[in-house]
Protein backbone atom coordinates (compact mmCIF):
# COMPACT_ATOMS: atom_id res chain seq x y z
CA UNK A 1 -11.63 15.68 -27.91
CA UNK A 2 -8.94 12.56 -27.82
CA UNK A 3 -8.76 10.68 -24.49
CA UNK A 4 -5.24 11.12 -22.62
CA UNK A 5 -3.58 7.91 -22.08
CA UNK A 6 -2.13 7.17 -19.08
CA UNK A 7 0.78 4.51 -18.75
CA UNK A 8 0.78 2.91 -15.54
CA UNK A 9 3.81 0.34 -15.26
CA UNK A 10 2.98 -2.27 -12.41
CA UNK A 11 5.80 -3.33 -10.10
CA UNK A 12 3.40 -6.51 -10.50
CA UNK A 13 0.16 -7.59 -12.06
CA UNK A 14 -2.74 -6.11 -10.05
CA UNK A 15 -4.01 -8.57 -7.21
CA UNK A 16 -6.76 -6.62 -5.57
CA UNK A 17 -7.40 -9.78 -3.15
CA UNK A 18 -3.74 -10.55 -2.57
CA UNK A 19 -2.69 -6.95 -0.87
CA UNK A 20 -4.03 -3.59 0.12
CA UNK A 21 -1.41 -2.65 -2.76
CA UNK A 22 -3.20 -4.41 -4.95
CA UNK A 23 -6.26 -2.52 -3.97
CA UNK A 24 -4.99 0.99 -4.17
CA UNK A 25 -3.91 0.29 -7.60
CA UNK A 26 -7.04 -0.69 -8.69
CA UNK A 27 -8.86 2.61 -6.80
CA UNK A 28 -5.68 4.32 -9.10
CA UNK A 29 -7.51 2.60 -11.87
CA UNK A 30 -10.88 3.24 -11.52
CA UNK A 31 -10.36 6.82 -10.50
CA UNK A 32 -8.62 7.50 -14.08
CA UNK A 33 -11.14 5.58 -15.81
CA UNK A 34 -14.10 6.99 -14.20
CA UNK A 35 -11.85 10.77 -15.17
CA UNK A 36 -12.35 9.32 -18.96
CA UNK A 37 -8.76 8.55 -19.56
CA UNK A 38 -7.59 5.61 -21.79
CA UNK A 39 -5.48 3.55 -19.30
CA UNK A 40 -2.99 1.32 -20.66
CA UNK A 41 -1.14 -1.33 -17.73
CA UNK A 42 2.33 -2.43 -18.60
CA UNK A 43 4.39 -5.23 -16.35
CA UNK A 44 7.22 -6.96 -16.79
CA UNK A 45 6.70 -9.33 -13.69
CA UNK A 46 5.01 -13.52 -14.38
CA UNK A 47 1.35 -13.22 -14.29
CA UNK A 48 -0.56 -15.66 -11.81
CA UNK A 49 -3.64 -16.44 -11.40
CA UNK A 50 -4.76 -14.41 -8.15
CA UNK A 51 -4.16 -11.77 -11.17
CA UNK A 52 -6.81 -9.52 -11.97
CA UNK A 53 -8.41 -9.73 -15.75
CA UNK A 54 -7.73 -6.03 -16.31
CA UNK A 55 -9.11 -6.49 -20.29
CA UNK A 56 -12.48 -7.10 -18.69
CA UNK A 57 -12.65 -3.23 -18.15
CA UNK A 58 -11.24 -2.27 -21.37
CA UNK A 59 -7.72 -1.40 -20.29
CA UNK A 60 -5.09 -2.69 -22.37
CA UNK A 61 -2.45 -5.31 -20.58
CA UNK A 62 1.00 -4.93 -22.05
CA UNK A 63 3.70 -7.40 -20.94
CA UNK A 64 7.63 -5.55 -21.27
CA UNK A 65 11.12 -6.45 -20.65
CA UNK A 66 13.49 -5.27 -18.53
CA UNK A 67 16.65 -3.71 -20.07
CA UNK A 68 15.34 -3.84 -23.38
CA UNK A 69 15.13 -1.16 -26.30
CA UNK A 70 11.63 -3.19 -27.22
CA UNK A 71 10.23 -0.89 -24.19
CA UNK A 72 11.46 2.53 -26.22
CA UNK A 73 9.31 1.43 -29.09
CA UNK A 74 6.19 0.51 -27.02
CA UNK A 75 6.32 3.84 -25.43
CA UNK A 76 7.38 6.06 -28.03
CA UNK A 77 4.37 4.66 -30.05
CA UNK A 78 1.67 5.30 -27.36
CA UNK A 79 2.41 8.57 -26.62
CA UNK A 80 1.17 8.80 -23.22
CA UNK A 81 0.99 12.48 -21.56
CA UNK A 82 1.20 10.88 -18.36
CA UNK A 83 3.00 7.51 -17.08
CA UNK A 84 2.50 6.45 -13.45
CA UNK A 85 5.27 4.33 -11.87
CA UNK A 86 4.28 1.45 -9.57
CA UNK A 87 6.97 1.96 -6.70
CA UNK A 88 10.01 3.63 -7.04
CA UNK A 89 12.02 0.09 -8.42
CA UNK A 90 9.76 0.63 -11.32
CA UNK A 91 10.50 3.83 -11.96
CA UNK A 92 14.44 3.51 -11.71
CA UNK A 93 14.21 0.56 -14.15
CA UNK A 94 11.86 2.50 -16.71
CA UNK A 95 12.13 6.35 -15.35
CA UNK A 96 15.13 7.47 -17.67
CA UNK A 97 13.55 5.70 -20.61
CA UNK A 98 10.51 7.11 -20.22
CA UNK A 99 12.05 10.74 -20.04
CA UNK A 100 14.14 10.06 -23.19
CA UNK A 101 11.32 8.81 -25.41
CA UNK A 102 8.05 10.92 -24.07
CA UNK A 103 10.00 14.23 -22.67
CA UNK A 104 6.45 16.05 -22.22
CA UNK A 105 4.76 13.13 -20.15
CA UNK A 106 4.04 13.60 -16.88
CA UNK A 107 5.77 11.35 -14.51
CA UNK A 108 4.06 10.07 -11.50
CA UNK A 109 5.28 7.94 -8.75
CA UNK A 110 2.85 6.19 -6.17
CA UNK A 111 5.02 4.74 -3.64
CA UNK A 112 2.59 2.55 -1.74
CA UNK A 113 4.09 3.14 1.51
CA UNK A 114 7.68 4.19 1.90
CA UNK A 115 10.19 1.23 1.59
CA UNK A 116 13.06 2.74 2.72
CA UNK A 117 10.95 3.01 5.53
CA UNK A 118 9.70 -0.05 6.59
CA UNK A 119 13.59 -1.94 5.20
CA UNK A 120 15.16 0.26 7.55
CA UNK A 121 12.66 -0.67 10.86
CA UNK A 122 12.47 -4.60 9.71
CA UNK A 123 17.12 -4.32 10.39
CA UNK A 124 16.48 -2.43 13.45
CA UNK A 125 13.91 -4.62 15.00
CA UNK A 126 16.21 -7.54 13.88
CA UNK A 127 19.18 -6.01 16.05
CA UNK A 128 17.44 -5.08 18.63
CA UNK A 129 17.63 -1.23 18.37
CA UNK A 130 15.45 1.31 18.34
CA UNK A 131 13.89 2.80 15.61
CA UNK A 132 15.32 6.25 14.59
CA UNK A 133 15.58 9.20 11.81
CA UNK A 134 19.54 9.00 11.59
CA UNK A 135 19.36 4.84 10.88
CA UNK A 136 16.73 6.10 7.73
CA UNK A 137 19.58 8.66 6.68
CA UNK A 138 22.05 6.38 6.72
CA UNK A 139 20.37 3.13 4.13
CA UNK A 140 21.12 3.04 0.65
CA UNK A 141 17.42 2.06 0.20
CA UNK A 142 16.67 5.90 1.48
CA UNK A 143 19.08 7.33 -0.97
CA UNK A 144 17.56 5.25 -3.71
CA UNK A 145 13.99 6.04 -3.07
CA UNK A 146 14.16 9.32 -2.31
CA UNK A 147 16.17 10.06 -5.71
CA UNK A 148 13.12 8.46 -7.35
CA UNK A 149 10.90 10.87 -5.81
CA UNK A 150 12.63 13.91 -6.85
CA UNK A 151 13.30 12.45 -10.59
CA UNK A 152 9.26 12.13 -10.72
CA UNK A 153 7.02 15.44 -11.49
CA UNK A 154 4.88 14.33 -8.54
CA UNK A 155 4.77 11.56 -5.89
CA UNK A 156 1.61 9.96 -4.45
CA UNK A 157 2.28 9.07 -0.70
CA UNK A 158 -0.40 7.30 1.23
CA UNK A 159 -0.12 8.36 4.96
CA UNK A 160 -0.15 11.74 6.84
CA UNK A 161 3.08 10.40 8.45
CA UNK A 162 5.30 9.59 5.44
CA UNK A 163 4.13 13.22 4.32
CA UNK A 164 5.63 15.02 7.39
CA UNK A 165 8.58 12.56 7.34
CA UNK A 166 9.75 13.52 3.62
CA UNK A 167 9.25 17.23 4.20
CA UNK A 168 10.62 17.73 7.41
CA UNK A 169 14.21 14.56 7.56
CA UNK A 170 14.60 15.26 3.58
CA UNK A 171 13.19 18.52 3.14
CA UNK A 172 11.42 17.45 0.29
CA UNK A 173 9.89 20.13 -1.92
CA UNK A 174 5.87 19.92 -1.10
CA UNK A 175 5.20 20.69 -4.72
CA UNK A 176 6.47 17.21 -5.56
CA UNK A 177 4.07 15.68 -3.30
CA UNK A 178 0.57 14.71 -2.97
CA UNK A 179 -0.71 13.41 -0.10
CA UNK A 180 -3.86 10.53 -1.32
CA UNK A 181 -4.84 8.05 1.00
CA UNK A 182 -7.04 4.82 0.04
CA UNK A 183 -10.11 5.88 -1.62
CA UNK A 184 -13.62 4.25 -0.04
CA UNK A 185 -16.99 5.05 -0.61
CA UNK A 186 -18.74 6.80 2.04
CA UNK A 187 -20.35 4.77 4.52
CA UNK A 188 -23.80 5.43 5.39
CA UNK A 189 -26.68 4.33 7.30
CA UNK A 190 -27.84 1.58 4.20
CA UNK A 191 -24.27 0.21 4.79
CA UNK A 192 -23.83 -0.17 8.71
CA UNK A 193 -27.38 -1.64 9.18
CA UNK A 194 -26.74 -4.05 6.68
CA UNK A 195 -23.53 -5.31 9.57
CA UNK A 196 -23.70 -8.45 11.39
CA UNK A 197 -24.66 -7.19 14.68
CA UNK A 198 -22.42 -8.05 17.82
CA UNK A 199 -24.27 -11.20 18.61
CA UNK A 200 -23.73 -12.84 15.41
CA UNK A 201 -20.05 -12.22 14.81
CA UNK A 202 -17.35 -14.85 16.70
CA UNK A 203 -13.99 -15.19 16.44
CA UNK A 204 -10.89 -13.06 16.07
CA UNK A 205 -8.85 -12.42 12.61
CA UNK A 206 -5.93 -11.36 10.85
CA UNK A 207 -5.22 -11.17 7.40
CA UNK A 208 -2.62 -10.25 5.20
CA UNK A 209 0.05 -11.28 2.41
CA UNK A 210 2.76 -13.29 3.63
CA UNK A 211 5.24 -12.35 0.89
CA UNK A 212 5.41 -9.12 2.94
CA UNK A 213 7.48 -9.68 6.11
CA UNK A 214 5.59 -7.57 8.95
CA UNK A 215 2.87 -9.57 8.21
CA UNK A 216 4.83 -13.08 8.49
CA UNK A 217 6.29 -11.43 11.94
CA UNK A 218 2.52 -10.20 13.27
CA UNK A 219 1.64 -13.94 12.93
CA UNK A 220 4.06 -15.07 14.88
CA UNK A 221 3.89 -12.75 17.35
CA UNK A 222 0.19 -13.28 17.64
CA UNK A 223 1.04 -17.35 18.55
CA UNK A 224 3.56 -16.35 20.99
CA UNK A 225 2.87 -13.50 22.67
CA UNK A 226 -1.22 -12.71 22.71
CA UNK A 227 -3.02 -15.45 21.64
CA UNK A 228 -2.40 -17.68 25.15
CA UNK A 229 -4.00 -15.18 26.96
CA UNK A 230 -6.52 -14.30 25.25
CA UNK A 231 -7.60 -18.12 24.55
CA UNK A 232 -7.11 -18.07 28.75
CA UNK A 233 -9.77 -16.22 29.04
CA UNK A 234 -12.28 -16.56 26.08
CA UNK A 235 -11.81 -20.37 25.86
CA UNK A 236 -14.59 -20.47 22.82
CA UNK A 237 -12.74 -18.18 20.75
CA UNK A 238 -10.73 -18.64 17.77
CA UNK A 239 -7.74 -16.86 16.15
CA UNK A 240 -8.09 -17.25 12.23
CA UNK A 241 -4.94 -16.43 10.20
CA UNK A 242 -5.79 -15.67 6.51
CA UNK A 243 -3.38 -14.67 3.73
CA UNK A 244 -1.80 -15.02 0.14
CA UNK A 245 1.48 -16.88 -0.20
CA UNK A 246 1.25 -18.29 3.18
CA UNK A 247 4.24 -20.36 3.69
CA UNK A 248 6.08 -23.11 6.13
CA UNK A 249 6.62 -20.61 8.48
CA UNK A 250 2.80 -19.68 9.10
CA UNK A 251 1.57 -23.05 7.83
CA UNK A 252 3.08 -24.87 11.10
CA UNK A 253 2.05 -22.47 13.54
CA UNK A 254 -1.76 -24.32 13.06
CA UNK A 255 -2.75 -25.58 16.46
CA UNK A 256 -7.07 -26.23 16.03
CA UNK A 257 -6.43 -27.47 19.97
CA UNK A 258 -5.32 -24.16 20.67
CA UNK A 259 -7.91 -22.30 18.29
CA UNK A 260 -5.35 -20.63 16.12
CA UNK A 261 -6.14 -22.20 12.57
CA UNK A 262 -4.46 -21.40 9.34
CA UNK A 263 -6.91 -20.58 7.24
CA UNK A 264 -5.07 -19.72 3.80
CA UNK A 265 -6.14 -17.45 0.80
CA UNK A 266 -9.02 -15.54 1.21
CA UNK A 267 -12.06 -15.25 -1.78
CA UNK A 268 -13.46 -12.45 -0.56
CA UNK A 269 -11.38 -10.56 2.24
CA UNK A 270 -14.69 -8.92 2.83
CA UNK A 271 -16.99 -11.77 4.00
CA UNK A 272 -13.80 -12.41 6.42
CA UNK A 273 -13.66 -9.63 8.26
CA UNK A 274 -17.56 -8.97 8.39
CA UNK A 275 -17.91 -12.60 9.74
CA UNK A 276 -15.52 -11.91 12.54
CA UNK A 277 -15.84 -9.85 15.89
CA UNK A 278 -12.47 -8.07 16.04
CA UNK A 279 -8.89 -7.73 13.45
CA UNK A 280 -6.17 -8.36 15.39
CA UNK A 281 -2.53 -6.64 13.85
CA UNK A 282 0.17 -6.61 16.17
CA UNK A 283 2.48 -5.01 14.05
CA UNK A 284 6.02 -4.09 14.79
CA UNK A 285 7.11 -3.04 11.99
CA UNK A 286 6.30 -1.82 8.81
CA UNK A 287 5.13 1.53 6.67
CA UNK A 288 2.37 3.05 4.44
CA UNK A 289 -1.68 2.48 5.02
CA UNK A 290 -2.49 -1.18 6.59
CA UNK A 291 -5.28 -2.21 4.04
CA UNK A 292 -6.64 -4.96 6.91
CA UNK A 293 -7.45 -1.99 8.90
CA UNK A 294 -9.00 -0.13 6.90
CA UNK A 295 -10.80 -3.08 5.73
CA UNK A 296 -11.97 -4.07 9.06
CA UNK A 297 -13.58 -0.33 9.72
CA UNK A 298 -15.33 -0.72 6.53
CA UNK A 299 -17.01 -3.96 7.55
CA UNK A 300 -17.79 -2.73 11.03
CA UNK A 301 -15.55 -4.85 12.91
CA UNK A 302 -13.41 -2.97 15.66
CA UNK A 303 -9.24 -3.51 16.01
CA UNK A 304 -6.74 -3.64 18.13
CA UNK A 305 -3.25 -2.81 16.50
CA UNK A 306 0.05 -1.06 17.31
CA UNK A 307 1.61 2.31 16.62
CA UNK A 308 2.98 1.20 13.72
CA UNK A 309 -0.09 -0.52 12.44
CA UNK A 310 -2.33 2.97 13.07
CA UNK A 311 0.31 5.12 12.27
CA UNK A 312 -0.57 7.86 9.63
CA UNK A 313 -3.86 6.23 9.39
CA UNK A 314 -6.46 8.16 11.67
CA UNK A 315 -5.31 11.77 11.88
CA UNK A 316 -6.45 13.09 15.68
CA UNK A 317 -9.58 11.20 15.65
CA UNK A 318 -9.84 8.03 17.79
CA UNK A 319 -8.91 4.74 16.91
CA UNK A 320 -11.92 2.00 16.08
CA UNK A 321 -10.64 -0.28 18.91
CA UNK A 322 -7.43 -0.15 20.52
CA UNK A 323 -3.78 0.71 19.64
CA UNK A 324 -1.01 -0.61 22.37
CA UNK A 325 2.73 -1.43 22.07
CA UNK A 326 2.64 -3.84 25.20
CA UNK A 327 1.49 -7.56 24.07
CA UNK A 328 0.37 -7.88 27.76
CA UNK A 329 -1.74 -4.70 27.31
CA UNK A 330 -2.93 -5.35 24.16
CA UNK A 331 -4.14 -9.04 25.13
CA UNK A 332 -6.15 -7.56 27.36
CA UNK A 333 -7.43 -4.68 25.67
CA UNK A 334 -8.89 -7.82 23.21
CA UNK A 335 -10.40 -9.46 25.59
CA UNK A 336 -12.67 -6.38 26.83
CA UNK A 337 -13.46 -5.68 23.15
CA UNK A 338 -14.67 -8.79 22.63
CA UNK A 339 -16.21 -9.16 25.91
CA UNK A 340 -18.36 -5.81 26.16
CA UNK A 341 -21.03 -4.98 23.50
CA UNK A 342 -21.14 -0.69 24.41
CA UNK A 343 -17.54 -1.06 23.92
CA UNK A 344 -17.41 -2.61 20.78
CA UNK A 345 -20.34 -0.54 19.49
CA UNK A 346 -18.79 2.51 19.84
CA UNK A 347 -15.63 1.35 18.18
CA UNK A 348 -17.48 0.29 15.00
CA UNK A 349 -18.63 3.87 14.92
CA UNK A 350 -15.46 5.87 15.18
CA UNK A 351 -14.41 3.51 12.32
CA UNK A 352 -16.95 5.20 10.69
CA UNK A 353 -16.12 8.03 11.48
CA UNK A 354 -12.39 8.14 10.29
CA UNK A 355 -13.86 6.17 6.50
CA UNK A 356 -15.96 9.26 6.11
CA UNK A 357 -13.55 11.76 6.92
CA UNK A 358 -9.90 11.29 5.52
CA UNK A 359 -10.75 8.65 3.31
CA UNK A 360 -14.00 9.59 1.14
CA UNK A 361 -13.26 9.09 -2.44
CA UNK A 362 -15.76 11.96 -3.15
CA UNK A 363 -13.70 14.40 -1.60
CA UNK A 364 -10.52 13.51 -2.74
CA UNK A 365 -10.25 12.83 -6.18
CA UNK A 366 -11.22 15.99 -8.06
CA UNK A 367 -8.41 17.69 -6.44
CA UNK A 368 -6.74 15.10 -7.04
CA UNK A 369 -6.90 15.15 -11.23
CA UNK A 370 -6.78 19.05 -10.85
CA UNK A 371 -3.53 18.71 -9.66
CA UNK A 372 -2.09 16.05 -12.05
CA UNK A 373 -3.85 19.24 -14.95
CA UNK A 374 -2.14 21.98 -13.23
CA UNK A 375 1.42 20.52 -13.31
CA UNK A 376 1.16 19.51 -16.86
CA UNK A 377 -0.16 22.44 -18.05
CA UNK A 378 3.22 24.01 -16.33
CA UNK A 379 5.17 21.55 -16.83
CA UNK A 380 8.84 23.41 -18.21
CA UNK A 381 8.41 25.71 -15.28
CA UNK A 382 7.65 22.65 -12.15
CA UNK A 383 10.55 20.94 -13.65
CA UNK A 384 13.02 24.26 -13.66
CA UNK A 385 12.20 24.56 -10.25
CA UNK A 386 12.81 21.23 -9.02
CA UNK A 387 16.77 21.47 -9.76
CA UNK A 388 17.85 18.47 -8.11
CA UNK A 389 15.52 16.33 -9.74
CA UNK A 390 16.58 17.63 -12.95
CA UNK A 391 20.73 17.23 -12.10
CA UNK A 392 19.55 13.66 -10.55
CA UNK A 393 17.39 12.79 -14.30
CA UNK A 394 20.60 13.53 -15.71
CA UNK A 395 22.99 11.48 -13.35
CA UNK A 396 20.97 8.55 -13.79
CA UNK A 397 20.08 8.82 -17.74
CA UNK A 398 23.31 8.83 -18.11
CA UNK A 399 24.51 5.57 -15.45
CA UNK A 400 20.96 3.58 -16.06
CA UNK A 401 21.37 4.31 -20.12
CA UNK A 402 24.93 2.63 -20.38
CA UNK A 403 24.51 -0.05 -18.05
CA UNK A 404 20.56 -1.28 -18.89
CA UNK A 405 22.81 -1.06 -22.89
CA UNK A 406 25.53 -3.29 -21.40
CA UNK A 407 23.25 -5.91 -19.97
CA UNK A 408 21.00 -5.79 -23.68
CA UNK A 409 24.19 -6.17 -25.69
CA UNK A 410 25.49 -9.32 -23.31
CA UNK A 411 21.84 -10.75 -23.17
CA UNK A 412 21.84 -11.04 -26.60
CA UNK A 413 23.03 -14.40 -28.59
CA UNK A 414 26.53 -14.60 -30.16
């Protein structure tokens, strides 16, 4: 029997060490490989070089162009029965030209985390207001990402939060989402003893990709409003900032008199966080699954975050540290983490504890590809039913068609 191809059209290249978006695209990756499908990873973005190889596991890297009939060729020649869309911006810029050329493909969205979301919190925080559902009704960005979910035959979304926000503000048909978190291997007894115990880790961390602006506004807040207090009373201790695309901003926040030390792009994110004795996110805005934190429970090292930063992450079980709103609070919360072995024991182990339970890749991925069977093997029948997705495919082959045609014909030379 053939192999089914599966498209997947990257927002960027992937960068598993840039972002923890990076990352779920490649779990996205090796779950369809390890499913035996042919994977095939378009882009139309520059490659650099925190790229990853992707030819080095046999998946074919094709580079495409936006508003281009070049694309129609490519995709009417591979015949893919399914085609994943990195973020919705992908799939309004290639959605309606996939559904021309490949009718019977099944279209898949993974959102990442919800950027109408985390746009909308980013303006509020800026003015000063608080955050609320009728500001998310109101953006444009909503509107547009939302349509993108209903176009698609099914929609990935990464936290229990975003779930319960799309069905019950937008009343979003359930069948058109599936809820699929990061997926980690188990972690066992082998794993945890292999930790650097409590004595052997120093320091405090954060790390993150400064192209993405919570993380640029953590950082800051972490200077300003925590680290002086926590430096007050742990003297020896040392806030390391590490990141991609770390710019001015971050770069002159570096004060080695004051501890805090700009450490740059990270190798191995891993060797990081295992190295250090607590994550620090102060987060105050943002969406989605924070891939430090999950990062940090996997290498045994306890956190102390916000709402927003634990937010759809941990179901009802507790938190591997602490989670506090109030800089003053958290400061000290910190400080007693990093202070008091019991304590910081028994974080690392309900870190463990939420890994093995929402995220086990075991347990989630087999339902996973049973779903993506089910729907195509009904696939005239979930599209009948989802109505406005159908009238919306319309709307927009129709708008994206003419004016992706207008920009080709005035692109091209005279």
């Amino acid at each position: 029997m053939a192999k089914e191809t599966i498209l997947i059209i990257g927002a960027v290249w992937v960068e598993p060490n840039s972002s923890a978006a990076g990352s779920r695209m490649m779990q996205l990756i090796e779950l369809f490989l390890k499913k035996n499908y042919n994977v095939v990873f378009a882009s139309a973005s520059q490659k650099n070089e925190n790229a990853l190889n992707l030819s080095t596991l046999q998946i074919e890297e094709v580079s495409i162009e936006l508003n281009n009939t070049s694309f129609d060729l490519f995709v009417k020649g591979l015949e893919p029965s399914i085609v994943m869309f990195d973020r919705f911006m992908t799939e309004e810029q290639f959605g309606w030209r996939v559904a021309e050329n490949c009718p019977n493909a099944l279209r898949i969205l993974d959102t990442e985390d919800l950027h109408f979301l985390r746009k909308v919190r980013y303006q509020q925080i800026k003015k000063g207001e608080d955050f609320t559902n009728e500001a998310l009704l109101k953006s444009d960005d909503t509107k547009r990402e939302i349509a993108s979910i209903l176009r698609c035959d099914l929609s990935l979304i990464i936290s229990t939060y975003e779930m319960d926000l799309l069905k019950s503000v937008f009343k979003v048909d359930e069948k058109l989402l599936y809820y699929l978190p990061f997926l980690f291997d188990k972690i066992d007894e082998n794993k945890s003893k292999k930790w650097k115990t409590f004595e052997e880790r120093r320091h405090f961390v954060f790390i993150g990709n400064f192209f993405h602006k919570p993380n640029v506004d953590a950082v800051i807040t972490l200077k300003k409003e925590i680290w002086p207090t926590i430096r007050k009373a742990i003297p020896e201790a040392e806030m390391h900032i590490y990141g991609a695309y770390i710019n001015q901003q971050i770069q002159q926040l570096q004060n080695k008199k004051e501890g805090f030390i700009i450490k740059g792009f990270a190798e191995n994110s891993k060797e990081v966080i295992e190295n250090a004795k607590i994550v620090l996110a102060p987060l105050r805005f943002g969406a989605g699954i924070k891939g430090k934190l999950t990062e940090a429970m996997i290498c045994g090292t306890p956190s102390v975050t916000t709402t927003i930063g634990a937010e759809g992450m941990h179901k009802n079980l507790s938190w591997n540290g602490y989670i506090n709103d109030d800089f003053n609070e958290f400061s000290k919360a910190a400080i007693e983490l990093y202070s008091t072995k019991s304590l910081w024991v028994s974080s690392q182990k309900k870190g463990i504890t939420i890994i093995n339970q929402i995220y086990d890749k075991e347990k989630l991925e087999t339902p996973f590809i049973n779903k993506v069977q089910e729907i195509q093997q009904n696939l005239d029948e979930h599209r009948t039913q989802n109505f406005l997705g159908s009238l919306l495919q319309y709307q927009t082959l129709q708008t994206s068609k003419f004016m992706s045609k207008w920009i080709e014909a005035k692109n091209k030379p005279a």
